[in-house]
Protein backbone atom coordinates (compact mmCIF):
# COMPACT_ATOMS: atom_id res chain seq x y z
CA UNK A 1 0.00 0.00 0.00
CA UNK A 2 1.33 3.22 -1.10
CA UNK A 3 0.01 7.01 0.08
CA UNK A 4 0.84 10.44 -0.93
CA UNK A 5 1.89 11.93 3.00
CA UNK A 6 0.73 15.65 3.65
CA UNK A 7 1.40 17.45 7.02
CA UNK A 8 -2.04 18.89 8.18
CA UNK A 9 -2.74 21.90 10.57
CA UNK A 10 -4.50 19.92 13.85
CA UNK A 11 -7.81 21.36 14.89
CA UNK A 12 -7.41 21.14 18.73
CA UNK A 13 -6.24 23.36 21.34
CA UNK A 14 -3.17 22.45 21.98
CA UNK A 15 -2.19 24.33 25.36
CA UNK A 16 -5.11 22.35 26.51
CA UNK A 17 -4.51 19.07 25.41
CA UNK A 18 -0.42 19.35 25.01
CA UNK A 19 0.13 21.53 28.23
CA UNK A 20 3.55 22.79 27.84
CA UNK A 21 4.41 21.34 24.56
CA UNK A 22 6.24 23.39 22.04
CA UNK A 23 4.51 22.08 18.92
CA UNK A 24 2.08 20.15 17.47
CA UNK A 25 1.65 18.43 14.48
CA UNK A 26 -0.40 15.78 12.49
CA UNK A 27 -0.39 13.90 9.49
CA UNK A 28 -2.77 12.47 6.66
CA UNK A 29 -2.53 9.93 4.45
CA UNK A 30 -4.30 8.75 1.75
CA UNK A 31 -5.29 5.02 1.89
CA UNK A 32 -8.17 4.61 -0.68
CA UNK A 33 -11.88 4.43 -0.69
CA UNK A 34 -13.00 3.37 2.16
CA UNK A 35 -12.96 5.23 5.14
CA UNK A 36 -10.99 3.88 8.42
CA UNK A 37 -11.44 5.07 12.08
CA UNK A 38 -8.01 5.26 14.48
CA UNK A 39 -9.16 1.80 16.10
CA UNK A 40 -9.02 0.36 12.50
CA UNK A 41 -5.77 1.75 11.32
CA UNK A 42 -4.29 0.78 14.64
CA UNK A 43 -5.45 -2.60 13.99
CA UNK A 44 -4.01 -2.71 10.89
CA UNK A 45 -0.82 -1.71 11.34
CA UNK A 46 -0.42 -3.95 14.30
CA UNK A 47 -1.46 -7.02 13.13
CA UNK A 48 -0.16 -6.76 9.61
CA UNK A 49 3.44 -5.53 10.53
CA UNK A 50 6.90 -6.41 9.32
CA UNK A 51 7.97 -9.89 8.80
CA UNK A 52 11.57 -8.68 10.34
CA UNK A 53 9.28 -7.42 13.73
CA UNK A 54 7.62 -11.37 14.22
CA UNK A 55 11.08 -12.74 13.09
CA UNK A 56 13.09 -10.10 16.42
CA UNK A 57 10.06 -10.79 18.57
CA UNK A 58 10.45 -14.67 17.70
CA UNK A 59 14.76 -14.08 18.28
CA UNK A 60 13.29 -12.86 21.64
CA UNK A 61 11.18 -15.35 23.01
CA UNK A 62 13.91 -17.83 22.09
CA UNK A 63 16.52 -16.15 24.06
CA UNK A 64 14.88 -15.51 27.17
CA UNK A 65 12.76 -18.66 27.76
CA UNK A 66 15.77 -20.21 29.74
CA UNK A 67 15.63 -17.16 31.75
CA UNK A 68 12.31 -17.74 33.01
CA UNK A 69 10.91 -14.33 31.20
CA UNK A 70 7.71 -14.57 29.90
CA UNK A 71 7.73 -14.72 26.22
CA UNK A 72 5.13 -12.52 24.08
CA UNK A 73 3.13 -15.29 23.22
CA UNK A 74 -0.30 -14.84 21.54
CA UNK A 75 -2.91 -13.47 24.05
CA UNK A 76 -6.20 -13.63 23.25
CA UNK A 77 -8.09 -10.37 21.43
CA UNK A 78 -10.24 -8.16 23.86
CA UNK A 79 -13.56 -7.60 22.22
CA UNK A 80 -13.96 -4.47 20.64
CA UNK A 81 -15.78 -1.81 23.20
């Protein structure tokens, strides 16, 4: 999936939201037809990431399950609220 990337001017007040901050911004991308909400693109992103992010987190679970450290294992999906 490609997207053209364009820098937006957020419509919030920031000194309310971002007390103290020294800038704001936000970003839009274009990702065809159908409209997504944030809990949608969230979900997408997370469970469709990298193959090189399963392969580390894989690396991972390998190396510390002599340890005793829990591993990242697959919990189950809360229901959406």
């Amino acid at each position: 999936m490609t997207g053209q990337v364009r820098e937006v001017i957020p419509k919030v007040d920031t000194g309310a939201v971002l007390s103290g901050a020294q800038f704001a911004d936000a970003f839009s991308v274009e990702i065809g037809a159908a409209a997504v909400d944030a809990r949608e693109a969230c979900t997408r992103m997370v469970l469709n990431g990298p193959r090189w992010v399963s392969a580390l987190t894989r690396l991972r679970n390998i190396l510390v399950t002599p340890f005793g450290l829990k591993t990242s294992g697959k919990a189950p999906m809360r229901p959406a609220a």
